[in-house]
C-alpha atoms as a PDB file:
ATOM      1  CA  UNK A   1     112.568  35.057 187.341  1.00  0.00           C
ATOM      2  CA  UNK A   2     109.956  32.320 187.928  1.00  0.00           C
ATOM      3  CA  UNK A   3     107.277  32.915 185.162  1.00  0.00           C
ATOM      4  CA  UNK A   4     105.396  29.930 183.702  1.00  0.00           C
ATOM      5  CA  UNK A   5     104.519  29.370 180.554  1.00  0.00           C
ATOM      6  CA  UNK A   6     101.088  30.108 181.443  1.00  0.00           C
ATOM      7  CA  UNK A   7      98.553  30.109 184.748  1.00  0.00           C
ATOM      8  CA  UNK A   8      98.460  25.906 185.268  1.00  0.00           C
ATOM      9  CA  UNK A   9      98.139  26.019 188.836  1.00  0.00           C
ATOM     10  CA  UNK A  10      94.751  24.418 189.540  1.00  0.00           C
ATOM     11  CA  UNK A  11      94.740  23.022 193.206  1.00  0.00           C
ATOM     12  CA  UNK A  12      95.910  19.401 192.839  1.00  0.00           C
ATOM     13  CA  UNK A  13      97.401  16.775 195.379  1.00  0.00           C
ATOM     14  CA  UNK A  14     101.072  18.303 195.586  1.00  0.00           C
ATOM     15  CA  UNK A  15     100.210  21.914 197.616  1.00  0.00           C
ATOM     16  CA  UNK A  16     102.306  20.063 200.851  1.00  0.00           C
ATOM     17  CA  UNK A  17     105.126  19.940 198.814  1.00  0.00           C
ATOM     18  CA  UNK A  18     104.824  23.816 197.151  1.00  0.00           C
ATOM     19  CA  UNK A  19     104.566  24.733 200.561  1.00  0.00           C
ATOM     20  CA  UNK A  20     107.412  22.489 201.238  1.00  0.00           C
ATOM     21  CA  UNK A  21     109.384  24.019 198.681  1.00  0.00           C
ATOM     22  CA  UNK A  22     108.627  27.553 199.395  1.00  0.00           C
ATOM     23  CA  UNK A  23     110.211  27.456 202.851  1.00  0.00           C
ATOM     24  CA  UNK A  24     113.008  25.383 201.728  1.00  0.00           C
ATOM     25  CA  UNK A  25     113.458  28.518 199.375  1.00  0.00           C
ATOM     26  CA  UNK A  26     113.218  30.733 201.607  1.00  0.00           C
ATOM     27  CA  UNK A  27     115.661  28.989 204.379  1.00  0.00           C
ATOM     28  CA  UNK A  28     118.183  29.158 201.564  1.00  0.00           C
ATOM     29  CA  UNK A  29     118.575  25.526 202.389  1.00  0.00           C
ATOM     30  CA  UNK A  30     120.131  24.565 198.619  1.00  0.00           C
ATOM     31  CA  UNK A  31     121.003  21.123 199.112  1.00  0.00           C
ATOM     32  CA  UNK A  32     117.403  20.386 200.516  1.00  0.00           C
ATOM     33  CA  UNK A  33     115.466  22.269 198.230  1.00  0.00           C
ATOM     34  CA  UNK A  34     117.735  20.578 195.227  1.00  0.00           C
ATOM     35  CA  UNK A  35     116.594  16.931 197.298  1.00  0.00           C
ATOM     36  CA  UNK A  36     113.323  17.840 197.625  1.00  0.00           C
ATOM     37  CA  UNK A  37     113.136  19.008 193.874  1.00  0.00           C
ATOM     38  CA  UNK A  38     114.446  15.355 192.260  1.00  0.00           C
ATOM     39  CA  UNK A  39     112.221  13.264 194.817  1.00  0.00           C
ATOM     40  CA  UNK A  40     109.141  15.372 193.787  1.00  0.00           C
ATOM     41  CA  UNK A  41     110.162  14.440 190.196  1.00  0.00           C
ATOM     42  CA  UNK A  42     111.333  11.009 190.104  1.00  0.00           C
ATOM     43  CA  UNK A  43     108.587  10.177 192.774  1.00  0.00           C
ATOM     44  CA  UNK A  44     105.967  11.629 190.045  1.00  0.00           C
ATOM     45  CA  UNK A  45     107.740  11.672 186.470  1.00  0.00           C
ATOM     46  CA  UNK A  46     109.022  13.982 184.437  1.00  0.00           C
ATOM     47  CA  UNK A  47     105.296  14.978 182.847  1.00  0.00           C
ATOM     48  CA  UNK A  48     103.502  15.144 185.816  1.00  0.00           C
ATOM     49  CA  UNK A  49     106.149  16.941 187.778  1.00  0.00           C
ATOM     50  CA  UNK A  50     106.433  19.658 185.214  1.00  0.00           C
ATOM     51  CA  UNK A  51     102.972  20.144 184.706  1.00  0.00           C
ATOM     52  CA  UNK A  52     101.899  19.609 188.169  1.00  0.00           C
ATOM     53  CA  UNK A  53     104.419  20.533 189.942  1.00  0.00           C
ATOM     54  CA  UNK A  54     106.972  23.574 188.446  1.00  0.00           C
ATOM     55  CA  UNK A  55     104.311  25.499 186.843  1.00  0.00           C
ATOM     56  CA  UNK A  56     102.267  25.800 190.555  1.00  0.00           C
ATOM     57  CA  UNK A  57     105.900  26.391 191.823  1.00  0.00           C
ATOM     58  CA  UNK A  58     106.611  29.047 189.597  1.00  0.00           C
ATOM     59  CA  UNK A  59     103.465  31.001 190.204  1.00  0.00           C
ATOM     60  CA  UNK A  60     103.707  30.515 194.370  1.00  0.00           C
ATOM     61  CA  UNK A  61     107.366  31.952 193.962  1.00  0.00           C
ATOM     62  CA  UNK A  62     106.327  35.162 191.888  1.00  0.00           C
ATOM     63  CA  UNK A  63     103.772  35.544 194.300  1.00  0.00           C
ATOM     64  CA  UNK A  64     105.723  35.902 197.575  1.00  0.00           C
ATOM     65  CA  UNK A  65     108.352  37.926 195.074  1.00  0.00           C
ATOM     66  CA  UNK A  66     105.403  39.691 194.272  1.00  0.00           C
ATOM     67  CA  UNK A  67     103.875  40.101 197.594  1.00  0.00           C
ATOM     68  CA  UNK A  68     107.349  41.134 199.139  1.00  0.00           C
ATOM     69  CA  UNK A  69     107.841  37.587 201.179  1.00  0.00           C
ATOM     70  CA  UNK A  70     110.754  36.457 198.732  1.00  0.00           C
ATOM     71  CA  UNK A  71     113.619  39.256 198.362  1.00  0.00           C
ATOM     72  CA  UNK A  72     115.053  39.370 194.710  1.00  0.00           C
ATOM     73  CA  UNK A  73     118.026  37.263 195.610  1.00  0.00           C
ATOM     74  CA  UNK A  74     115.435  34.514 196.596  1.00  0.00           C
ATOM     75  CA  UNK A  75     113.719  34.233 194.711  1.00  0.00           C
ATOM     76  CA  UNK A  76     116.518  34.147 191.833  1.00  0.00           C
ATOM     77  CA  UNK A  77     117.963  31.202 193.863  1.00  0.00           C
ATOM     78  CA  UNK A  78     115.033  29.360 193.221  1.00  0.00           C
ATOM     79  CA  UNK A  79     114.867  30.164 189.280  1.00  0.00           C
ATOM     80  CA  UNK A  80     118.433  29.058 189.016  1.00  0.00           C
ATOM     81  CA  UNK A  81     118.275  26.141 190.634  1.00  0.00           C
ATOM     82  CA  UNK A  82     114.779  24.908 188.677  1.00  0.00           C
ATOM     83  CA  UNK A  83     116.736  25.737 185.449  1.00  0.00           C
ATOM     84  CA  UNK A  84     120.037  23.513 186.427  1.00  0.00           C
ATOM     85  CA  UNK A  85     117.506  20.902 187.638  1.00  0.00           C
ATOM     86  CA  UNK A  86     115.172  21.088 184.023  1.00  0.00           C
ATOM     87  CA  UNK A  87     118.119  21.351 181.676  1.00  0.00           C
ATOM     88  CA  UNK A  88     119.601  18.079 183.323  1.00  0.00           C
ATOM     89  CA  UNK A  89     116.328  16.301 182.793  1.00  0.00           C
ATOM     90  CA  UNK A  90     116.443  17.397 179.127  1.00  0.00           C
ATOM     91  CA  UNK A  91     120.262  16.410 179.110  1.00  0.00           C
ATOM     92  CA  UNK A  92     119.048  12.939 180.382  1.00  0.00           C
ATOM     93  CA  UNK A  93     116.534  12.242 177.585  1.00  0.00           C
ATOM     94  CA  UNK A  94     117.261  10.363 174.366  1.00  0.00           C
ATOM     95  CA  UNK A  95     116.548  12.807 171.266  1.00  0.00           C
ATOM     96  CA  UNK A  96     114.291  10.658 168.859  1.00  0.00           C
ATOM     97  CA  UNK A  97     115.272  12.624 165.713  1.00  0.00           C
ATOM     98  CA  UNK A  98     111.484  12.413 164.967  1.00  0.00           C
ATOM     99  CA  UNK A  99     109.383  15.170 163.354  1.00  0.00           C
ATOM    100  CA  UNK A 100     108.315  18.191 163.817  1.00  0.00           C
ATOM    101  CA  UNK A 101     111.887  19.911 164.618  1.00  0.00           C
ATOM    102  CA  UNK A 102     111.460  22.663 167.209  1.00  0.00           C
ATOM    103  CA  UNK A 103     113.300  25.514 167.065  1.00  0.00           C
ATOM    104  CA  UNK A 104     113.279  26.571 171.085  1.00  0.00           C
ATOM    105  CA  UNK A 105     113.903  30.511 171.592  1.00  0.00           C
ATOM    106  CA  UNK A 106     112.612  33.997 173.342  1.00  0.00           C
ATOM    107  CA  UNK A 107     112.999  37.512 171.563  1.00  0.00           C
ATOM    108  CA  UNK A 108     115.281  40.121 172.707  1.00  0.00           C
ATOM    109  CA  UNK A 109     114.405  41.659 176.345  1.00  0.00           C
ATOM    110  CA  UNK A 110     112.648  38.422 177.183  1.00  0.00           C
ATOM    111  CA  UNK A 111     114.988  36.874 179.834  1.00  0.00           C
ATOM    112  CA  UNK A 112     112.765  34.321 181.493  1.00  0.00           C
ATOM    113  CA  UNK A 113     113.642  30.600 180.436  1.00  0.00           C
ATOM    114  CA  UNK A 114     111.669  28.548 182.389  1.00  0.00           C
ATOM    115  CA  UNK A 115     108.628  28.840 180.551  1.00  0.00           C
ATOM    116  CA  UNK A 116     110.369  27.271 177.377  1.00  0.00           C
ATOM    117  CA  UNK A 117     112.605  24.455 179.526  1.00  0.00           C
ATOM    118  CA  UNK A 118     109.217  23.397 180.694  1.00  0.00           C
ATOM    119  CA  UNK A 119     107.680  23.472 177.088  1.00  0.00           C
ATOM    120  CA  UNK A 120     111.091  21.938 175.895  1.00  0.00           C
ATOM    121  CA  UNK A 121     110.371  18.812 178.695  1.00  0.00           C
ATOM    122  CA  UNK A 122     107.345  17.936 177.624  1.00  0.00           C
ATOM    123  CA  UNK A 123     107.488  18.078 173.629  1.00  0.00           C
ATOM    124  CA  UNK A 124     110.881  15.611 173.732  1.00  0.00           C
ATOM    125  CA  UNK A 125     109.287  13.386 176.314  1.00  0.00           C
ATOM    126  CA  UNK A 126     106.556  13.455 173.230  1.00  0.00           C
ATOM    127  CA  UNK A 127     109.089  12.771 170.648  1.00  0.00           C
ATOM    128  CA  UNK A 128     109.476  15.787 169.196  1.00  0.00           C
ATOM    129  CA  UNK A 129     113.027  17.171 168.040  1.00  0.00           C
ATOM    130  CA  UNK A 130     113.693  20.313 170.197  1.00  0.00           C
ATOM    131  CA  UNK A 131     117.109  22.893 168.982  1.00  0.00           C
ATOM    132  CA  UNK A 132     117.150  25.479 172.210  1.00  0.00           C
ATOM    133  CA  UNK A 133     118.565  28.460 171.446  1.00  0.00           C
ATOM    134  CA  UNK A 134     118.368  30.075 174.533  1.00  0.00           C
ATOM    135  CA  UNK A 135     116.781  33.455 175.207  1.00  0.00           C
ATOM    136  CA  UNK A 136     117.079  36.590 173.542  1.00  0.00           C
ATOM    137  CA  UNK A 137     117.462  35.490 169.932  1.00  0.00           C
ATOM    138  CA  UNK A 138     117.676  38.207 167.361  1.00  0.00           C
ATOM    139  CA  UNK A 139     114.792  37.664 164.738  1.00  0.00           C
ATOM    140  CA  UNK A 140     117.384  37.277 161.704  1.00  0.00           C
ATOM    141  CA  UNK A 141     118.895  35.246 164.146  1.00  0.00           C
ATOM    142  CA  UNK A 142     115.314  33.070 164.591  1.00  0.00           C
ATOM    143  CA  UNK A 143     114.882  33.056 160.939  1.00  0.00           C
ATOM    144  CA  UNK A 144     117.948  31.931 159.889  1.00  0.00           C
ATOM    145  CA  UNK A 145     118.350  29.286 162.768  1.00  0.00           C
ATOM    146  CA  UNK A 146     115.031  27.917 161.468  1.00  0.00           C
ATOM    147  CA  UNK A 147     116.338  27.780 158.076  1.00  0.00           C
ATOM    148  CA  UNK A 148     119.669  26.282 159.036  1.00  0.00           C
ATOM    149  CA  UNK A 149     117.899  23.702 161.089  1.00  0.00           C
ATOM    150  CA  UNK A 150     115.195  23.056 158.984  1.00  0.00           C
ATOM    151  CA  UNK A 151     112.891  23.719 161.432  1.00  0.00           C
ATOM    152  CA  UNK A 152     108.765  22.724 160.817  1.00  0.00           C
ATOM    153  CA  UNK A 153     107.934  24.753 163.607  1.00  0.00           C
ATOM    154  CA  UNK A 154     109.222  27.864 165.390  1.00  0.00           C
ATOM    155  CA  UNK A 155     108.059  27.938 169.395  1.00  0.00           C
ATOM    156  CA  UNK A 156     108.658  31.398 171.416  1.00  0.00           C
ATOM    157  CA  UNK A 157     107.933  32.285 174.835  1.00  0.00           C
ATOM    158  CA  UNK A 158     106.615  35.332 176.228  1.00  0.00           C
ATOM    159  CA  UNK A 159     106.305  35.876 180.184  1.00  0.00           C
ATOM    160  CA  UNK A 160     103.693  38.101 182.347  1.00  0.00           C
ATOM    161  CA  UNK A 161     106.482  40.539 182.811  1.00  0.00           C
ATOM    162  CA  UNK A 162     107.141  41.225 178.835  1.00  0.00           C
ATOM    163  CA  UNK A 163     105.158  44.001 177.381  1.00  0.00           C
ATOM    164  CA  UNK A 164     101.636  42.988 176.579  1.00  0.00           C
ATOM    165  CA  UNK A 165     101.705  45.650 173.915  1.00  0.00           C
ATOM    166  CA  UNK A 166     104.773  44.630 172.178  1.00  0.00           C
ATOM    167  CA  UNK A 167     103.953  40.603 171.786  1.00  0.00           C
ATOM    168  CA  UNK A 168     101.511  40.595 168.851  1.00  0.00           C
ATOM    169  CA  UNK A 169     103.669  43.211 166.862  1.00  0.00           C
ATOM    170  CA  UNK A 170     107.023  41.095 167.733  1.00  0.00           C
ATOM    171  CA  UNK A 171     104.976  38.313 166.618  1.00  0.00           C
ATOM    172  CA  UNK A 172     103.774  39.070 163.471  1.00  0.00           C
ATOM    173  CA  UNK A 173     107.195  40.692 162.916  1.00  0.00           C
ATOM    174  CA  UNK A 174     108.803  36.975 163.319  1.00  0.00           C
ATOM    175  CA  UNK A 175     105.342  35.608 161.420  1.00  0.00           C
ATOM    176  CA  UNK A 176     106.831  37.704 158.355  1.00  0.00           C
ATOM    177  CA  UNK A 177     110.474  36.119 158.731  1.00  0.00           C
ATOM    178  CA  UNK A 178     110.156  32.945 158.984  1.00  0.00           C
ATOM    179  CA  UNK A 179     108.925  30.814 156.017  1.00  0.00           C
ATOM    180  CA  UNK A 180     105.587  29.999 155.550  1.00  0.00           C
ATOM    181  CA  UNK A 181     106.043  26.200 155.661  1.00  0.00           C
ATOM    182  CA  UNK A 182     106.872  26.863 159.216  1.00  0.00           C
ATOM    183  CA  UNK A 183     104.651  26.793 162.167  1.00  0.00           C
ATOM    184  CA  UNK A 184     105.177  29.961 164.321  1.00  0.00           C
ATOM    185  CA  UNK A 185     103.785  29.165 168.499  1.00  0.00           C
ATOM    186  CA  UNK A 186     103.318  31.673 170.575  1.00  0.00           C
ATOM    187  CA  UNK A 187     103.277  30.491 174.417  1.00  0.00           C
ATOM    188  CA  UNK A 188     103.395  31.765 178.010  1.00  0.00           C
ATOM    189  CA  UNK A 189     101.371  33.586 180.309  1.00  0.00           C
ATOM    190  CA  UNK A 190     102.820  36.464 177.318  1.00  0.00           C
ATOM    191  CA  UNK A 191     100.410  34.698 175.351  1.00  0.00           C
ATOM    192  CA  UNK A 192      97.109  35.173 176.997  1.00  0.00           C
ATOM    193  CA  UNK A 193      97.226  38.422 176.153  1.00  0.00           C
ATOM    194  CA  UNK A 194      97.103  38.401 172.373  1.00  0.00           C
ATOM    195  CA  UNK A 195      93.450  38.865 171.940  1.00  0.00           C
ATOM    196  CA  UNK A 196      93.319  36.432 169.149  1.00  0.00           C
ATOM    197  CA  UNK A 197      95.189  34.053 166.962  1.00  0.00           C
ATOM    198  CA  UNK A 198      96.899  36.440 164.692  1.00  0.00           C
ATOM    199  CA  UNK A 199      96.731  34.972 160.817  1.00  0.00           C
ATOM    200  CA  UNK A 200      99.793  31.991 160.391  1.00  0.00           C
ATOM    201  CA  UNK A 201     100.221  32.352 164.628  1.00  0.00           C
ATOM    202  CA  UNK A 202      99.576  29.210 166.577  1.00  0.00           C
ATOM    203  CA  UNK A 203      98.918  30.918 170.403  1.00  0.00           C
ATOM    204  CA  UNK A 204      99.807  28.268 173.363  1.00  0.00           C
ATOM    205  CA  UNK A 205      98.289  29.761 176.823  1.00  0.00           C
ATOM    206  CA  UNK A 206      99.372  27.194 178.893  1.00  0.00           C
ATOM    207  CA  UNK A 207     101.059  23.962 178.624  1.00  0.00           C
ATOM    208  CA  UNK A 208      98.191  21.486 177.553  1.00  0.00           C
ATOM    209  CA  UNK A 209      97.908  23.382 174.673  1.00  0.00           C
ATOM    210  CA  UNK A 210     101.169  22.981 173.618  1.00  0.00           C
ATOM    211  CA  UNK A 211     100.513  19.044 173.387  1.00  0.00           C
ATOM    212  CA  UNK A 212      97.422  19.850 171.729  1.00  0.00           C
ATOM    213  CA  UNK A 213      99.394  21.818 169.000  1.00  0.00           C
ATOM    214  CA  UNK A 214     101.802  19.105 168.597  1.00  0.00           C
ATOM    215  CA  UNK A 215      99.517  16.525 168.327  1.00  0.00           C
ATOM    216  CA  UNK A 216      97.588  18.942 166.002  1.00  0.00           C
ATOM    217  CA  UNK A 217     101.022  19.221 164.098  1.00  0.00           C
ATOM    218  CA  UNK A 218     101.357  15.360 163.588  1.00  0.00           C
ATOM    219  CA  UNK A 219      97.603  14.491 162.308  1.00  0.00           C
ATOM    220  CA  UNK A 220      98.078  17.262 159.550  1.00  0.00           C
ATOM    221  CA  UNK A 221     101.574  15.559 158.512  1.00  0.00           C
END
């Protein structure tokens, strides 16, 4: 479903095209929502689209899912096609090979992607190295992809709709896991609800302060 990794939606010059968007969505007109989608984006680049753009997206769409205007079918049409459209932007970019390494992933019951696509945008378009693994990655999975990998840091999402109880525990599980040489983020809306930075936990509210932690990340290496 459309959850952002965090609440970026400050008014800004693009609510036209949101509103544009969400009746394209809910027309179920594909090819014009899909046209409308990679004008807003090569009109505004990548960075400014996601941050601008998709995250004020996302949160208009859970809203009318939320306040029954979008049935579930909806507003899954729109997640899917923000992910095909994201993943071919990430497709499209050259991979620098430059430090830190990412290691890209959500825990197990943690569906929602877009969150991390988004995150995953704007740290290569940085120059970071980014390995996805998807969602739903067992934590001896994590730690032994961040091993394999040689990961410097390990970045997980959580959404609004994950268990604000079970984040900090599933965190500090991973924390535990994962070698100590390696950065563990925490991001997404998930995120805001850890009441503090747990010891060796790096917590990313929104997407700004995921370029702060990467910048962060490079003046301490």
């Amino acid at each position: 479903t459309a959850s952002a990794p965090g609440r970026d939606v400050e008014p800004g010059p693009g609510e036209d095209i949101i509103r544009q968007m969400i009746k394209l969505v809910k027309a179920n007109d594909v090819p014009a929502l899909r046209h409308a989608l990679n004008q807003s984006m090569m009109r505004l680049g990548l960075q400014s689209f996601v941050m601008d753009v998709v995250a004020r997206l996302n949160h208009a769409v859970g809203e009318a899912w939320m306040n029954g205007e979008f049935a579930v079918f909806e507003e899954h049409l729109y997640t899917e096609q923000m992910k095909s459209l994201l993943r071919q932007a990430i497709g499209s970019l050259p991979q620098s090979g430059r430090r830190p390494r990412i290691l890209l992933t959500t825990v197990p019951e943690e569906q929602h992607v877009l969150g991390l696509l988004m995150a995953e945008v704007l740290l290569v378009l940085d120059g970071a190295t980014c390995i996805s693994l998807g969602t739903q990655t067992p934590l001896f999975d994590i730690q032994m992809a961040a091993l394999a990998h040689r990961a410097d840091i390990v970045a997980v999402s959580f959404s609004a709709a994950f268990p604000a109880r079970q984040v900090a525990p599933l965190a500090g599980q991973l924390r535990e896991l994962v070698p100590a040489h390696v950065e563990l983020w925490v991001g997404g809306a998930g995120a805001q609800r850890v009441a503090a930075s747990p010891c060796g936990i790096v917590l990313l509210p929104n997407l700004h302060a995921a370029l702060d932690a990467l910048s962060d990340w490079r003046t301490r290496h």
